[in-house]
PDB file of N, CA and C in Angstrom:
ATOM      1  N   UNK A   1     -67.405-203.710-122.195  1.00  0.00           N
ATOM      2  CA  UNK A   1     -66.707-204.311-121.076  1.00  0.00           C
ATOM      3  C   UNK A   1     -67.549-205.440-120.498  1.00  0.00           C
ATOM      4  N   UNK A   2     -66.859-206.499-120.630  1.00  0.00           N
ATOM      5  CA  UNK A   2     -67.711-207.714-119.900  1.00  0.00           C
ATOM      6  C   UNK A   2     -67.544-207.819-118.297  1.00  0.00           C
ATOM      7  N   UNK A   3     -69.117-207.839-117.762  1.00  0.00           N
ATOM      8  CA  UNK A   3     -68.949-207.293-115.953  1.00  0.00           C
ATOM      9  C   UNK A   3     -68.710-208.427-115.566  1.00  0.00           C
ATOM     10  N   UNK A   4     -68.527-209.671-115.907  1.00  0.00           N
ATOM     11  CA  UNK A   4     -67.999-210.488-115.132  1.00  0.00           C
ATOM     12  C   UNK A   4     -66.324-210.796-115.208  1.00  0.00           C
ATOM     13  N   UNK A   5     -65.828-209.907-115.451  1.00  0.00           N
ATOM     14  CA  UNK A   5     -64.485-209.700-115.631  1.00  0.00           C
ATOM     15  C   UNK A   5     -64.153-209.071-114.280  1.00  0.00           C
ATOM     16  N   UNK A   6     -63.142-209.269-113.429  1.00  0.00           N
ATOM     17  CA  UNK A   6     -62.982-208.492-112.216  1.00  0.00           C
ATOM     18  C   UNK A   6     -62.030-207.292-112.489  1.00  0.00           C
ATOM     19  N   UNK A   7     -61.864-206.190-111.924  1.00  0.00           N
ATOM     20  CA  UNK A   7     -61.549-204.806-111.775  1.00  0.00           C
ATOM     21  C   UNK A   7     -60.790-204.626-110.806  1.00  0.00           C
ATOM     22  N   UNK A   8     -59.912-203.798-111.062  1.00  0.00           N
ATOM     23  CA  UNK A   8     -58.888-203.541-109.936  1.00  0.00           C
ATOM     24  C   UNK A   8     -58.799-202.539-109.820  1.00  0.00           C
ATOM     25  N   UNK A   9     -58.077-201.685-109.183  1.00  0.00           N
ATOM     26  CA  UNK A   9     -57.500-200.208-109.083  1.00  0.00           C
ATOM     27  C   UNK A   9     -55.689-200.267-108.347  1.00  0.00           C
ATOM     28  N   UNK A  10     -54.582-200.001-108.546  1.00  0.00           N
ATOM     29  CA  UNK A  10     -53.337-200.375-108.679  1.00  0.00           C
ATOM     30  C   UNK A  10     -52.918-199.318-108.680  1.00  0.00           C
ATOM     31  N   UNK A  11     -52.652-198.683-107.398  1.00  0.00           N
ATOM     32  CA  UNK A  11     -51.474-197.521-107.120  1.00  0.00           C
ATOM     33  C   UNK A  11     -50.046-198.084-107.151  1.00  0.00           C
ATOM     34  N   UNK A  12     -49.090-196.942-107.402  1.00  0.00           N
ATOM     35  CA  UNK A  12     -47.905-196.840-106.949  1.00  0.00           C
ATOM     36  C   UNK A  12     -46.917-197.620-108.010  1.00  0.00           C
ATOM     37  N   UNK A  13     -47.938-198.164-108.912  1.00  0.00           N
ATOM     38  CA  UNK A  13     -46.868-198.669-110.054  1.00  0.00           C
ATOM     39  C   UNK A  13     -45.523-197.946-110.729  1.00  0.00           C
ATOM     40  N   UNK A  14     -44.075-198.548-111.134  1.00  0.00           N
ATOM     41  CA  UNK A  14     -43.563-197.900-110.850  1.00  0.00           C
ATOM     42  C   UNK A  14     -43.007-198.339-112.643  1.00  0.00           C
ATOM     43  N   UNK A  15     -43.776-196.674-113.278  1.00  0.00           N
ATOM     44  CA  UNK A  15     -42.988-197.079-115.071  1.00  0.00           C
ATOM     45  C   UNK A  15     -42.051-196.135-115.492  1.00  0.00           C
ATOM     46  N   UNK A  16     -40.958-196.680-115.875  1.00  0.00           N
ATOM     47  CA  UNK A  16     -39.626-195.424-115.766  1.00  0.00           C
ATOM     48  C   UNK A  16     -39.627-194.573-116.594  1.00  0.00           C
ATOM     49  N   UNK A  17     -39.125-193.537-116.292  1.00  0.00           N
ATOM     50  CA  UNK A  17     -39.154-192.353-117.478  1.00  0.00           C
ATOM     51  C   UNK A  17     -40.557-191.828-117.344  1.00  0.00           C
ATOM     52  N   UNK A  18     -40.851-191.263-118.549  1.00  0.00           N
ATOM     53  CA  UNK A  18     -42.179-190.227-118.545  1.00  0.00           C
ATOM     54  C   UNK A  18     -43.022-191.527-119.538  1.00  0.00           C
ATOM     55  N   UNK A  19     -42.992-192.784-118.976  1.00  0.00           N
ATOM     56  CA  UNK A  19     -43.637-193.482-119.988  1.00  0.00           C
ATOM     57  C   UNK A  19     -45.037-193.287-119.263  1.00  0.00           C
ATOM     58  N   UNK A  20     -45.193-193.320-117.806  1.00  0.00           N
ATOM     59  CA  UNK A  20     -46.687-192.816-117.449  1.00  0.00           C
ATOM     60  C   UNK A  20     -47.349-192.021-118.123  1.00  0.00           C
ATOM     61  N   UNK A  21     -47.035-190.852-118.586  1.00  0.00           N
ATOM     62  CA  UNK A  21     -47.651-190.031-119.402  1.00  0.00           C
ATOM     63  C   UNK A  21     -48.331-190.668-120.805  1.00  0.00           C
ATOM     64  N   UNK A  22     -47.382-191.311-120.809  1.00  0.00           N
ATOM     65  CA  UNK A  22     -47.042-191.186-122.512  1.00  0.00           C
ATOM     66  C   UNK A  22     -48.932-192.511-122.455  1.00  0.00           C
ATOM     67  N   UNK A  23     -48.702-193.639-121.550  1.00  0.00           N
ATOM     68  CA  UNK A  23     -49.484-194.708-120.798  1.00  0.00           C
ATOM     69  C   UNK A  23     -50.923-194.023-120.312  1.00  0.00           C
ATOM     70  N   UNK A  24     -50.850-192.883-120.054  1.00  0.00           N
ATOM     71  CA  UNK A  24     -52.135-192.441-119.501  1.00  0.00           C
ATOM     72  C   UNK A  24     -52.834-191.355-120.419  1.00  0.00           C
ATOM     73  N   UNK A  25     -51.694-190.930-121.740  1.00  0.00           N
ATOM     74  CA  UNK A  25     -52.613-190.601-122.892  1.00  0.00           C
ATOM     75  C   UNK A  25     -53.304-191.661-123.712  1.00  0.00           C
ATOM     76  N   UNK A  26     -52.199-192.977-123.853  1.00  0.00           N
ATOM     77  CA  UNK A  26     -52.763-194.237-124.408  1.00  0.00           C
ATOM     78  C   UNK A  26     -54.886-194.540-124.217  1.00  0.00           C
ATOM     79  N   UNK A  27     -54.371-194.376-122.187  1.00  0.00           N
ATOM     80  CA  UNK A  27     -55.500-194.942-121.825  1.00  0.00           C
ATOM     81  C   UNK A  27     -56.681-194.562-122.001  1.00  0.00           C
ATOM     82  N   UNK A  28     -56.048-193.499-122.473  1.00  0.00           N
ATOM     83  CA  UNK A  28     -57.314-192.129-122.740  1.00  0.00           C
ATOM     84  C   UNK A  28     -58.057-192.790-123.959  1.00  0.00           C
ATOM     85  N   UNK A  29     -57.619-193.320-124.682  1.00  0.00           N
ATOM     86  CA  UNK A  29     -57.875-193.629-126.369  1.00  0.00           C
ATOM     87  C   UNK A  29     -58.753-194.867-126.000  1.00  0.00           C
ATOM     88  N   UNK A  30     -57.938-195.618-125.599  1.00  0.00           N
ATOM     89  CA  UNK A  30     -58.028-197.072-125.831  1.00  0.00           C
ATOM     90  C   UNK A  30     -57.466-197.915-124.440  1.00  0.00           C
ATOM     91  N   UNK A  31     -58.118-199.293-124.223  1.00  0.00           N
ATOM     92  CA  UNK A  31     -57.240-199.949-123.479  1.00  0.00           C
ATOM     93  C   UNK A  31     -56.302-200.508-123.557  1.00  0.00           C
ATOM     94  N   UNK A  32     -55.100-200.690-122.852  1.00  0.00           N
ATOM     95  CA  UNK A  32     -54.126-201.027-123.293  1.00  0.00           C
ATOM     96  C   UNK A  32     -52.772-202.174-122.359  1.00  0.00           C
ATOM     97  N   UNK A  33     -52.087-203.012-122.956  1.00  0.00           N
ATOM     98  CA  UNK A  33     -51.942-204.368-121.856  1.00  0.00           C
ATOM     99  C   UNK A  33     -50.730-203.933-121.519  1.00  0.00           C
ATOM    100  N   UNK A  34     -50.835-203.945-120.193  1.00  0.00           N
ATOM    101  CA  UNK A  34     -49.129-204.047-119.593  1.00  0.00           C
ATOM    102  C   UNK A  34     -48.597-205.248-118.678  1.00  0.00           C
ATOM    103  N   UNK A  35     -47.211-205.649-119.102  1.00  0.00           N
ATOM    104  CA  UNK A  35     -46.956-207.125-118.018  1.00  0.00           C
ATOM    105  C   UNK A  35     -46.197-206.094-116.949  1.00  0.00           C
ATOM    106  N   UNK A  36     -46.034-207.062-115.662  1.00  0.00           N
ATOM    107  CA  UNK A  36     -45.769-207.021-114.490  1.00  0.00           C
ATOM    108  C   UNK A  36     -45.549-208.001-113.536  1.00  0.00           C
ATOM    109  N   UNK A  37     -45.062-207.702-112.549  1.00  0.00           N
ATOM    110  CA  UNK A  37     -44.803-208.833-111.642  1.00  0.00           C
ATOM    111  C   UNK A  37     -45.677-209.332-110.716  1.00  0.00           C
ATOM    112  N   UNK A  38     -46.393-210.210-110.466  1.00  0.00           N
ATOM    113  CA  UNK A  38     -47.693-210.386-109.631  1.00  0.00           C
ATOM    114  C   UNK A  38     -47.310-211.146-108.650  1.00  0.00           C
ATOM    115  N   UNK A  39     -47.330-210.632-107.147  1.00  0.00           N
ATOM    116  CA  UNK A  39     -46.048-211.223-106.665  1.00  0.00           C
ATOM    117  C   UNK A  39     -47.500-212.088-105.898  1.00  0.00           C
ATOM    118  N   UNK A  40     -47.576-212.493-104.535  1.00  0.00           N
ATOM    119  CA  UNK A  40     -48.382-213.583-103.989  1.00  0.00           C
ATOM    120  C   UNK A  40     -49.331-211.891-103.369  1.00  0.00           C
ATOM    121  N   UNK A  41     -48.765-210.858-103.025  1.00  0.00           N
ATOM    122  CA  UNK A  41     -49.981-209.732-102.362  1.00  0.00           C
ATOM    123  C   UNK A  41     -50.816-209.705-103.419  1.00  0.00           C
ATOM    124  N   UNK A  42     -50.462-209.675-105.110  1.00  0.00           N
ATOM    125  CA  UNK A  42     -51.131-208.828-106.120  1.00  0.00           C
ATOM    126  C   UNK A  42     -52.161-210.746-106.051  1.00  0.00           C
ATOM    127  N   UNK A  43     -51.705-211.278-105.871  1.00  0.00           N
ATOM    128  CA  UNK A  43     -52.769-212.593-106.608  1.00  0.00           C
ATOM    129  C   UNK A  43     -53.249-213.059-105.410  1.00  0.00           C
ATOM    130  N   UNK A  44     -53.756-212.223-104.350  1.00  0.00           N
ATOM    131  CA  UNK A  44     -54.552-212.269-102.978  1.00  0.00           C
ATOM    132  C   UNK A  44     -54.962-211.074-102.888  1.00  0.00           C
ATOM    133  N   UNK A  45     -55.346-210.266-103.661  1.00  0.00           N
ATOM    134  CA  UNK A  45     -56.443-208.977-103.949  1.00  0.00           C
ATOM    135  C   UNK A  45     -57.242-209.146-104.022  1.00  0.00           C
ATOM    136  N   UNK A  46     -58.000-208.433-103.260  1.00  0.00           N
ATOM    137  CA  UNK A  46     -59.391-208.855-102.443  1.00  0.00           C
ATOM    138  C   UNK A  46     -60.465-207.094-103.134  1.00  0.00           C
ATOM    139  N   UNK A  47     -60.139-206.187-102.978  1.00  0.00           N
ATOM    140  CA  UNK A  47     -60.595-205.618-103.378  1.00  0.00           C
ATOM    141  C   UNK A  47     -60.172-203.600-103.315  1.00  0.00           C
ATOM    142  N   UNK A  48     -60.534-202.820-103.394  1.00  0.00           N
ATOM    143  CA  UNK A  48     -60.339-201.586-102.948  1.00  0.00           C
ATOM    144  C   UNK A  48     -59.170-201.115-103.642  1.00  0.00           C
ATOM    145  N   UNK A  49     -57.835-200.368-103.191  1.00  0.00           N
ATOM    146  CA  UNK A  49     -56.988-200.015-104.375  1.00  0.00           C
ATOM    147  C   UNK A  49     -55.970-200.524-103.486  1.00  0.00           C
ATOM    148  N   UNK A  50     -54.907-201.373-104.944  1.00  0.00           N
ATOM    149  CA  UNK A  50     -53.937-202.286-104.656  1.00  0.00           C
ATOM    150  C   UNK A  50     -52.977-201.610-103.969  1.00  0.00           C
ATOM    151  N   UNK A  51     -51.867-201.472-103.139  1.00  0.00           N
ATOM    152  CA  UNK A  51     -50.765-200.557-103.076  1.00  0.00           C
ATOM    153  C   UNK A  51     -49.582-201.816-102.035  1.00  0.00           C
ATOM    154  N   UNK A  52     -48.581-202.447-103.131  1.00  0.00           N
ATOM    155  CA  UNK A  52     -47.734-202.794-102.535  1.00  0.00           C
ATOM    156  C   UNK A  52     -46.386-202.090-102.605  1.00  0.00           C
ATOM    157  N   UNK A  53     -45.744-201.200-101.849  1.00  0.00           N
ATOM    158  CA  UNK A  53     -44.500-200.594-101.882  1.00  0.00           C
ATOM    159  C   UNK A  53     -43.478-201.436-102.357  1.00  0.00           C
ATOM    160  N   UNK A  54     -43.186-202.423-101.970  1.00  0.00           N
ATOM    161  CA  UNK A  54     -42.287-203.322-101.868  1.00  0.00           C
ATOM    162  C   UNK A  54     -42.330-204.598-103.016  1.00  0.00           C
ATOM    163  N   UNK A  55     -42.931-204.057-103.974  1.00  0.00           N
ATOM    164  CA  UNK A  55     -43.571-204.702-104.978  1.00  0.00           C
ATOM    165  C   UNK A  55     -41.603-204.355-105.671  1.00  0.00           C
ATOM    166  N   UNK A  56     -41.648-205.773-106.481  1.00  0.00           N
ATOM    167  CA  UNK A  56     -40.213-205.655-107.362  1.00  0.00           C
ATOM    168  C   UNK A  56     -41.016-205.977-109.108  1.00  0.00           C
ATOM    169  N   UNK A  57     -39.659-204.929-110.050  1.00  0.00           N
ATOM    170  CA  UNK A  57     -39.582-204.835-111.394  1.00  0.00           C
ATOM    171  C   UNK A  57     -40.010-206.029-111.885  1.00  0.00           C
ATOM    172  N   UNK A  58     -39.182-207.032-111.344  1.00  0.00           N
ATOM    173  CA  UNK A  58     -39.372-208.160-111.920  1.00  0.00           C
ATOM    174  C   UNK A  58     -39.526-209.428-111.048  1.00  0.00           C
ATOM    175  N   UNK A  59     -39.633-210.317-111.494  1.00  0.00           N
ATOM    176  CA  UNK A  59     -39.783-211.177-112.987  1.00  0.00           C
ATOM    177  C   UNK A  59     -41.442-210.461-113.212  1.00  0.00           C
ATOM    178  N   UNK A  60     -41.207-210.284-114.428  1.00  0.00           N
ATOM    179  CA  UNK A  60     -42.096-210.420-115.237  1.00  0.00           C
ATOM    180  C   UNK A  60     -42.944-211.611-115.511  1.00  0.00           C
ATOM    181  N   UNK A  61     -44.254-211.711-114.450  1.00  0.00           N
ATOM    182  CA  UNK A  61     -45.285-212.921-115.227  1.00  0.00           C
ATOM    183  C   UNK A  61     -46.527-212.708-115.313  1.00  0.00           C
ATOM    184  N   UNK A  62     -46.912-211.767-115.615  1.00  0.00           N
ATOM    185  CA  UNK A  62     -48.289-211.163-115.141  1.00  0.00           C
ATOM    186  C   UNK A  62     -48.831-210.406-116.046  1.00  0.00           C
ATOM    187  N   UNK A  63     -49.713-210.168-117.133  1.00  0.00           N
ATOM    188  CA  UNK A  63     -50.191-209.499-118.048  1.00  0.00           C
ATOM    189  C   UNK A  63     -51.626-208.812-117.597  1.00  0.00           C
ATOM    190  N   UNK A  64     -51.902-207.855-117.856  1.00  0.00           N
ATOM    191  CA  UNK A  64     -53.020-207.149-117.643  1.00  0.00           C
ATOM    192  C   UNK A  64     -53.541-205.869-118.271  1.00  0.00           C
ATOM    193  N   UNK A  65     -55.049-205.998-117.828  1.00  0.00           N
ATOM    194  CA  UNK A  65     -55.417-204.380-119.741  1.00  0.00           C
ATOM    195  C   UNK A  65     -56.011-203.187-118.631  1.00  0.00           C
ATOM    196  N   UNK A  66     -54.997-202.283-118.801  1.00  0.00           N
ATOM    197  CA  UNK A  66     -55.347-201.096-118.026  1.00  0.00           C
ATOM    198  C   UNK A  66     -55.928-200.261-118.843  1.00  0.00           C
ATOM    199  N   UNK A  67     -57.198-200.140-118.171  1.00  0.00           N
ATOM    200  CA  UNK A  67     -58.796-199.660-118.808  1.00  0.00           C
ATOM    201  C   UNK A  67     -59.222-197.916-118.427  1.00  0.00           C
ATOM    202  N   UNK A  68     -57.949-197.706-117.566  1.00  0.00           N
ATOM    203  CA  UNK A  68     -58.709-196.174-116.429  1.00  0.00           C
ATOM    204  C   UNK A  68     -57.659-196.048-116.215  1.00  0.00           C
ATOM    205  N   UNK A  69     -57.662-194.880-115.390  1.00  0.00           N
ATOM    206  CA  UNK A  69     -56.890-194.277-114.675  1.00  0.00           C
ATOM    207  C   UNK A  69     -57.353-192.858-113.797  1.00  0.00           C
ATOM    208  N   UNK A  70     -56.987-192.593-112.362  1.00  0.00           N
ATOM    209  CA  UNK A  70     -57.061-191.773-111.845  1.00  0.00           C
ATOM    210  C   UNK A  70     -55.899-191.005-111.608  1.00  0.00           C
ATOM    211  N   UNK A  71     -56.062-189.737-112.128  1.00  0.00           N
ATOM    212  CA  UNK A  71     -54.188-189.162-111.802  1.00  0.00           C
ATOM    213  C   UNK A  71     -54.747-187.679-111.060  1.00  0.00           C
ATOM    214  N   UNK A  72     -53.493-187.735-110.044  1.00  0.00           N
ATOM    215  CA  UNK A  72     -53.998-186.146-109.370  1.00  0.00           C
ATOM    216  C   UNK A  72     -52.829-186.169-109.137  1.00  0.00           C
ATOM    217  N   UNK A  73     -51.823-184.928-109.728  1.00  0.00           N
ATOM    218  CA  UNK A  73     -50.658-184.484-109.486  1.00  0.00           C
ATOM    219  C   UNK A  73     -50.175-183.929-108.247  1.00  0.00           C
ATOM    220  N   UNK A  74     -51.222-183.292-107.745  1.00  0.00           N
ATOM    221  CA  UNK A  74     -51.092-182.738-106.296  1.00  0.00           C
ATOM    222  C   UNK A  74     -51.035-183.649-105.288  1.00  0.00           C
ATOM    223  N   UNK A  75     -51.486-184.961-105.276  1.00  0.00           N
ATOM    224  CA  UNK A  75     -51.549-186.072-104.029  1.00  0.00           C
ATOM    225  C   UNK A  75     -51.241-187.386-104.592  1.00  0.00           C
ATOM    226  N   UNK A  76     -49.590-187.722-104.912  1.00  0.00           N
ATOM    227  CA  UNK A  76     -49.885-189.100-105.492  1.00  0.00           C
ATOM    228  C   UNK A  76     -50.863-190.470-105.109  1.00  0.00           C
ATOM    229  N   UNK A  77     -51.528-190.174-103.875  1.00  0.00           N
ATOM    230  CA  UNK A  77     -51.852-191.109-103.156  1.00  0.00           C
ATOM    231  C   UNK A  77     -52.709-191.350-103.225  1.00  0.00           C
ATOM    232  N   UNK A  78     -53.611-190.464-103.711  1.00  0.00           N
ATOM    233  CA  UNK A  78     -54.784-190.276-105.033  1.00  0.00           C
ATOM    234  C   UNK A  78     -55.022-190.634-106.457  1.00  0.00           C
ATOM    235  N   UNK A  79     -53.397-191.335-106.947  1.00  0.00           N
ATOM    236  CA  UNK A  79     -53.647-191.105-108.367  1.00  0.00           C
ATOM    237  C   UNK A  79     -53.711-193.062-108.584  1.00  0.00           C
ATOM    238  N   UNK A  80     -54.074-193.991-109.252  1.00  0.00           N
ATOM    239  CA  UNK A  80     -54.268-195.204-109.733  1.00  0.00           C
ATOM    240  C   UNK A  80     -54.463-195.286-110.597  1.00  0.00           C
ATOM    241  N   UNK A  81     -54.595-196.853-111.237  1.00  0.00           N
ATOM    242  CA  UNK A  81     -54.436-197.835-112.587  1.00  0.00           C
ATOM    243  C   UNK A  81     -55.651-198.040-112.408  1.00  0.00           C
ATOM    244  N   UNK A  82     -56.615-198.270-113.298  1.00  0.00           N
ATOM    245  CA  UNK A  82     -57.913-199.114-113.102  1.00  0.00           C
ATOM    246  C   UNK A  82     -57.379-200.526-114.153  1.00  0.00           C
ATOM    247  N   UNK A  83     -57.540-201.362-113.640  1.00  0.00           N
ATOM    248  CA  UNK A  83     -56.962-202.752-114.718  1.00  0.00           C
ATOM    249  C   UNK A  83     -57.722-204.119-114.335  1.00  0.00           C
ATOM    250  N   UNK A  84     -57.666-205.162-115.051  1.00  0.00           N
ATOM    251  CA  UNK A  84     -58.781-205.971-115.695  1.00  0.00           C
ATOM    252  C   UNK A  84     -57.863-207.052-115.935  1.00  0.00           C
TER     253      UNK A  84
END
């Protein structure tokens, strides 16, 4: 991992179906790129863990390699993306 690459952490993303799962065995392996919508909150992230509610599906313009993940079933509010 190159450290001059910046790091994020990205709650509340919203992937339909049981593709989270399927996304957070991926991450387990390997890193892996997902697009998204990066609206003007996500590209004024400053630091700590992202959480825009009001964040929309689309448009799609935004690519990124989700490297981590924190999942705790008991407290979603606990669980995040680590991404790059």
């Amino acid at each position: 991992t190159d450290p001059t690459i910046s790091k994020a952490a990205m709650a509340g993303i919203r992937i339909p179906g049981q593709n989270a799962r399927v996304l957070r065995a991926m991450v387990s392996l390997f890193p892996v790129v997902i697009y998204l919508n990066a609206n003007s909150k996500f590209m004024a992230y400053g630091g700590g863990i992202f959480r825009d509610p009001e964040c929309e599906l689309s448009p799609i313009n935004h690519a990124v390699v989700v490297e981590g993940y924190n999942y705790d079933p008991a407290n979603a509010d606990n669980s995040y993306w680590i991404v790059r």
